[in-house]
N, C-alpha and C. Protein backbone atom coordinates (compact mmCIF):
# COMPACT_ATOMS: atom_id res chain seq x y z
N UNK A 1 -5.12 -9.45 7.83
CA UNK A 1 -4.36 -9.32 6.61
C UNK A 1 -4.55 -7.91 6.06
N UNK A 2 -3.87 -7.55 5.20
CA UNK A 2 -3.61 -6.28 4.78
C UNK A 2 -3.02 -5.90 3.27
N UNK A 3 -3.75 -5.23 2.67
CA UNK A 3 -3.22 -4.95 1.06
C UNK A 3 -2.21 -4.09 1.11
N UNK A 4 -1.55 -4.27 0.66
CA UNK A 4 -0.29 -2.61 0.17
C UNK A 4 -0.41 -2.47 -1.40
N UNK A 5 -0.57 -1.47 -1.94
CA UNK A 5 -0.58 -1.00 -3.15
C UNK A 5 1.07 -0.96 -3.50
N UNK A 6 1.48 -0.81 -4.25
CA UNK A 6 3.00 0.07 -4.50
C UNK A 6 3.18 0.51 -5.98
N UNK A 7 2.59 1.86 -5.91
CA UNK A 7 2.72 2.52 -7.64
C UNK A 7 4.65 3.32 -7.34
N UNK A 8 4.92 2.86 -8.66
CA UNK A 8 6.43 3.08 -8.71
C UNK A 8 6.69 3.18 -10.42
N UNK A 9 7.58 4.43 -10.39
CA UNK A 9 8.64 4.05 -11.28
C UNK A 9 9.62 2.94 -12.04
N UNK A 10 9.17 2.34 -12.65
CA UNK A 10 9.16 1.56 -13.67
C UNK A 10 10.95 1.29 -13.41
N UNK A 11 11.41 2.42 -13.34
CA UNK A 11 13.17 2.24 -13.35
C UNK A 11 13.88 2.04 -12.03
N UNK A 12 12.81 1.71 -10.99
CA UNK A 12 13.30 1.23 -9.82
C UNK A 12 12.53 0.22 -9.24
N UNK A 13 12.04 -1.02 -10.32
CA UNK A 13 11.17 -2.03 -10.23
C UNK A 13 12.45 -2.83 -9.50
N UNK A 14 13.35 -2.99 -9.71
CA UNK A 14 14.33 -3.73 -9.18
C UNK A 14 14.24 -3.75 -7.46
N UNK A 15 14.70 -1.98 -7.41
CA UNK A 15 14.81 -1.91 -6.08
C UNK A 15 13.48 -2.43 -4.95
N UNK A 16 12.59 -2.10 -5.98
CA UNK A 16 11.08 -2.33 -4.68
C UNK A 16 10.89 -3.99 -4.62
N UNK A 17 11.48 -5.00 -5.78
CA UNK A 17 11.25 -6.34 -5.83
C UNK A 17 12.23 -6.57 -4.88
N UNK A 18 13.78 -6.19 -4.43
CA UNK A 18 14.77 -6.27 -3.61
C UNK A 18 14.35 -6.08 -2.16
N UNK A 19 13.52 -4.95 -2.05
CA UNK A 19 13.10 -5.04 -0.75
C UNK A 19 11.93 -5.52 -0.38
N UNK A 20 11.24 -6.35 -0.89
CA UNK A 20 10.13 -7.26 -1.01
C UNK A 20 10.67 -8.55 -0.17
N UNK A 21 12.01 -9.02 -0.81
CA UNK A 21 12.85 -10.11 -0.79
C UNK A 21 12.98 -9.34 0.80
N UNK A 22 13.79 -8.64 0.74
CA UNK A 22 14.08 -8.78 2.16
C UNK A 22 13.12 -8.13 3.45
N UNK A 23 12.47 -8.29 3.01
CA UNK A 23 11.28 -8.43 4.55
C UNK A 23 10.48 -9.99 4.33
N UNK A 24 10.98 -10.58 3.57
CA UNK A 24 10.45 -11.88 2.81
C UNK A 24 9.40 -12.11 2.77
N UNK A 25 8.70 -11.09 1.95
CA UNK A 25 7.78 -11.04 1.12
C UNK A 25 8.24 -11.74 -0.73
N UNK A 26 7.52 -13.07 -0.54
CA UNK A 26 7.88 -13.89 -2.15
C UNK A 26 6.66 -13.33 -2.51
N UNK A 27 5.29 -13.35 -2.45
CA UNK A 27 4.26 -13.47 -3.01
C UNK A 27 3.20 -12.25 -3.51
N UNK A 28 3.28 -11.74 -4.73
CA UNK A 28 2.65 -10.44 -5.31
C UNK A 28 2.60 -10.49 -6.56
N UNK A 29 1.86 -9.58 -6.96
CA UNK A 29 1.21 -9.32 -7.97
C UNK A 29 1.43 -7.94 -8.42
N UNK A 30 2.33 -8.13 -9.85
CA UNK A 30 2.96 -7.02 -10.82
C UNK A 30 2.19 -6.75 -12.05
N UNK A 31 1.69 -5.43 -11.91
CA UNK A 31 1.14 -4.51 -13.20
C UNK A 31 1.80 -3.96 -13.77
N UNK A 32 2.25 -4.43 -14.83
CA UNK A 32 3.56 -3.15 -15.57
C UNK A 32 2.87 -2.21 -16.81
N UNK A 33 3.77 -1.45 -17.61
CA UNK A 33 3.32 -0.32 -18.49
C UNK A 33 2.19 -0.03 -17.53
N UNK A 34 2.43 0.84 -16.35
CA UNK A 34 0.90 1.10 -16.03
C UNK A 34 1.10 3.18 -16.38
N UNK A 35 -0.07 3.65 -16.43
CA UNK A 35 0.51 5.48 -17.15
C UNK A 35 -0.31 6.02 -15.38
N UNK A 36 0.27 6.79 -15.06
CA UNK A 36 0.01 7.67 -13.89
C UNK A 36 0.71 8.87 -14.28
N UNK A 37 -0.15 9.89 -13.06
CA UNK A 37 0.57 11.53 -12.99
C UNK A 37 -0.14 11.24 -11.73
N UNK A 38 1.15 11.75 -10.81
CA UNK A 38 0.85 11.94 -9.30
C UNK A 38 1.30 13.30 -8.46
N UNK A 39 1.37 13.77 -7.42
CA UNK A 39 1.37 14.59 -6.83
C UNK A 39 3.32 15.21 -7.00
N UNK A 40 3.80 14.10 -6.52
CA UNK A 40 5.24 14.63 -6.45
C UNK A 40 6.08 14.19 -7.27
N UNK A 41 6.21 13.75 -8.69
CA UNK A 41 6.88 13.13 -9.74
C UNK A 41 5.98 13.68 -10.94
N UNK A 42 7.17 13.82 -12.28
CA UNK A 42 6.60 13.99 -12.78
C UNK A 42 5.47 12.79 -13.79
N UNK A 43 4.73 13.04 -14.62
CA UNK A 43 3.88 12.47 -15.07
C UNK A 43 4.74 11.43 -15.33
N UNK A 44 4.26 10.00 -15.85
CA UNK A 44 5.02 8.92 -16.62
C UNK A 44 3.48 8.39 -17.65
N UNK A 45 3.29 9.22 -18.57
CA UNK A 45 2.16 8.31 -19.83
C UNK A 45 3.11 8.39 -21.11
N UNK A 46 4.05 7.59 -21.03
CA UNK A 46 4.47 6.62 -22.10
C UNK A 46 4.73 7.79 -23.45
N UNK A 47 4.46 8.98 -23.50
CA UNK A 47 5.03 9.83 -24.48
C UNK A 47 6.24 10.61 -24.89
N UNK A 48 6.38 11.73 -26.05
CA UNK A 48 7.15 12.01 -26.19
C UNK A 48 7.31 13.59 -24.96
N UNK A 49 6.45 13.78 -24.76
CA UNK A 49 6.50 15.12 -23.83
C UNK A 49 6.72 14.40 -22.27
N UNK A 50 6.03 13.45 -21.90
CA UNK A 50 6.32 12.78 -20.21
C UNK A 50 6.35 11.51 -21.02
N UNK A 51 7.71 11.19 -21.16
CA UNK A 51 8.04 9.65 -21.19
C UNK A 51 8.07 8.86 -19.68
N UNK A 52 8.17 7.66 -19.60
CA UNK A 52 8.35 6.81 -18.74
C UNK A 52 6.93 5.83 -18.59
N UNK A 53 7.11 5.18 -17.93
CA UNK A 53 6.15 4.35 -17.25
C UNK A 53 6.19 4.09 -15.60
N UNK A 54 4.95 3.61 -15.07
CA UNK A 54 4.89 2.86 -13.91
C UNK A 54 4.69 1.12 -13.91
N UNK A 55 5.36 0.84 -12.29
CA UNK A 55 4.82 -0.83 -12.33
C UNK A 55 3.59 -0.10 -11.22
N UNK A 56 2.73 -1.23 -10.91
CA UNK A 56 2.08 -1.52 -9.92
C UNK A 56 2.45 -2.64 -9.63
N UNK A 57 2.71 -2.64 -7.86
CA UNK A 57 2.45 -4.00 -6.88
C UNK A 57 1.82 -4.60 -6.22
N UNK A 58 1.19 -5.25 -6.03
CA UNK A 58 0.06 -5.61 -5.17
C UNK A 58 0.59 -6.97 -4.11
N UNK A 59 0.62 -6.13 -3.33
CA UNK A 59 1.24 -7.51 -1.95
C UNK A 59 -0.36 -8.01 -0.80
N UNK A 60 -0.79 -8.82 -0.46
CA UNK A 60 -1.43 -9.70 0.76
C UNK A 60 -0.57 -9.99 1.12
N UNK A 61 -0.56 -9.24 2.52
CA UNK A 61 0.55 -9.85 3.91
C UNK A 61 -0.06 -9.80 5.18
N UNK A 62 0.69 -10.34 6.19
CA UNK A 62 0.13 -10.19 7.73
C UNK A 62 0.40 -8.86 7.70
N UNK A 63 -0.06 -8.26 8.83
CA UNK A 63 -0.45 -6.87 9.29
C UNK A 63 0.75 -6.12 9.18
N UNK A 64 2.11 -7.37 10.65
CA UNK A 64 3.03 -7.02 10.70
C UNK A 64 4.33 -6.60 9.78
N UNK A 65 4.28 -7.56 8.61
CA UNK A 65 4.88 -7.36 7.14
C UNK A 65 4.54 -6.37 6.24
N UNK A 66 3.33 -5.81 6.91
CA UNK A 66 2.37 -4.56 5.63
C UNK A 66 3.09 -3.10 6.72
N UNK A 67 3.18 -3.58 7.61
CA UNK A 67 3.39 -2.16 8.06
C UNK A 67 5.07 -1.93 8.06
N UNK A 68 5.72 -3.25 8.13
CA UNK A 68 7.30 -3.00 7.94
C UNK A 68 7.54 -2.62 6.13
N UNK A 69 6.55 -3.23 5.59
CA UNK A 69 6.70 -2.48 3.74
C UNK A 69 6.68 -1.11 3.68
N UNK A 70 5.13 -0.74 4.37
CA UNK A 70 5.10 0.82 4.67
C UNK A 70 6.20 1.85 5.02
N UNK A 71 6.86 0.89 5.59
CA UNK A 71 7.94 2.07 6.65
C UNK A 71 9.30 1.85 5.50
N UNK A 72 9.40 0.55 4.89
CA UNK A 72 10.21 0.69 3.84
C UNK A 72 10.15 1.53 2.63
N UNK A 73 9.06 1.37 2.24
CA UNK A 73 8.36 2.52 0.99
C UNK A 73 8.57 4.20 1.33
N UNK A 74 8.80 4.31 2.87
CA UNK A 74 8.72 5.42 3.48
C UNK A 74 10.57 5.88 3.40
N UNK A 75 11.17 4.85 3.22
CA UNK A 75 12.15 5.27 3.65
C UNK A 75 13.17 5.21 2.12
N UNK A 76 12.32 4.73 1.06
CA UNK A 76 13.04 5.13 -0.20
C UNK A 76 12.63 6.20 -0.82
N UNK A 77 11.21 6.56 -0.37
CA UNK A 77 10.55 7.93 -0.74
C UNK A 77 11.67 8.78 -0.55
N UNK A 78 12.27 9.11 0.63
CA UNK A 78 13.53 9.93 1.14
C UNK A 78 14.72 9.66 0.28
N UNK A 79 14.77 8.57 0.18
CA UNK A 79 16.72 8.40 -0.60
C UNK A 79 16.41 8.25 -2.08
N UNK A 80 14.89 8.00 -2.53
CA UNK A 80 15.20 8.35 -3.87
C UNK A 80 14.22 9.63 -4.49
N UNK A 81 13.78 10.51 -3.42
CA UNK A 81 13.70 11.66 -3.95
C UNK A 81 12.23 11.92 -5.00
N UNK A 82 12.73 12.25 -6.43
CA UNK A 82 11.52 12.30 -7.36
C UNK A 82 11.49 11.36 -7.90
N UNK A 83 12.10 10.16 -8.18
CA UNK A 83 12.12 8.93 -8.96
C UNK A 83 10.67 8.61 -8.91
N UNK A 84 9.62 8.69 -7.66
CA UNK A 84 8.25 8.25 -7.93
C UNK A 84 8.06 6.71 -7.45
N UNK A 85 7.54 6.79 -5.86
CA UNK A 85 7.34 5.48 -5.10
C UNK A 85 6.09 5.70 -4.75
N UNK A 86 4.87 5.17 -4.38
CA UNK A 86 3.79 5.80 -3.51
C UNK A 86 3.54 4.61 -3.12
N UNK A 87 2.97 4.37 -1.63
CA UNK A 87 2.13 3.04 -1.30
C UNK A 87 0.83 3.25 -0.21
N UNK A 88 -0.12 2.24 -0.74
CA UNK A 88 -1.22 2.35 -0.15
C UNK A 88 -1.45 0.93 0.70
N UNK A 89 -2.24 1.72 2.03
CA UNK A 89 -2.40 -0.30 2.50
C UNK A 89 -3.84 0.13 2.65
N UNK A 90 -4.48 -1.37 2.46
CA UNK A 90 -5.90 -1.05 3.64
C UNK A 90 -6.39 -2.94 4.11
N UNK A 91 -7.31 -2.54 4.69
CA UNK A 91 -7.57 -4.06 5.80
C UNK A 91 -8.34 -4.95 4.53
N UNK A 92 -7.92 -6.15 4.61
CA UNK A 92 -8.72 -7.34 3.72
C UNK A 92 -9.46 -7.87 4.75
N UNK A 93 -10.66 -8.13 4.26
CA UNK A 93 -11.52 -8.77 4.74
C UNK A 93 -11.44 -10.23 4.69
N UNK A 94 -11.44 -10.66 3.50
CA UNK A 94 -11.79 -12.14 3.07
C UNK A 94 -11.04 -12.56 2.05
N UNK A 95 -10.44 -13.54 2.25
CA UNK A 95 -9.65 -14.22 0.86
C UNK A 95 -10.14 -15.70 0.56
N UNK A 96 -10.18 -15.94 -0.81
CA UNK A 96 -10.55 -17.32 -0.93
C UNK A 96 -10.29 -17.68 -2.39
């Protein structure tokens, strides 16, 4: 099993829940108002100088579903530019 992170832009929570659905992934866990500044977008802490926000996602999937997310996350990074997608996976040990 395998974690994927998915810090995102708040204004394309839609799109990343859409492609969740279609690798049929139902099952995760949403952090919203979350405040980040990352490498290639600009800041999002909720003010008047860097408005916006982030969600966080948190998916447990088989290996094979974590690495087809990856390559999806990879491939809106490209078509949406600075909007602000990032994803992280790493190996789970134990669930219970």
């Amino acid at each position: 099993m395998k974690a994927v992170l998915i810090v995102h832009n708040s204004a394309i929570d839609g799109e990343v829940t859409d492609a969740l659905s279609e690798i049929g992934i139902d099952r995760y866990t949403k952090f919203t108002n979350a405040l980040g500044k990352g490498g290639s977008s600009p800041p999002h802490l909720n003010t008047q100088v860097w408005p916006g926000l982030n969600t966080v996602t948190m998916i447990i999937v088989e290996s094979a579903k974590a690495a087809q997310l990856m390559q999806t996350v990879r491939q809106m990074r490209q078509k949406l530019g600075t909007e602000g997608i990032k994803a992280f996976m790493w190996q789970i040990e134990d669930v219970t």
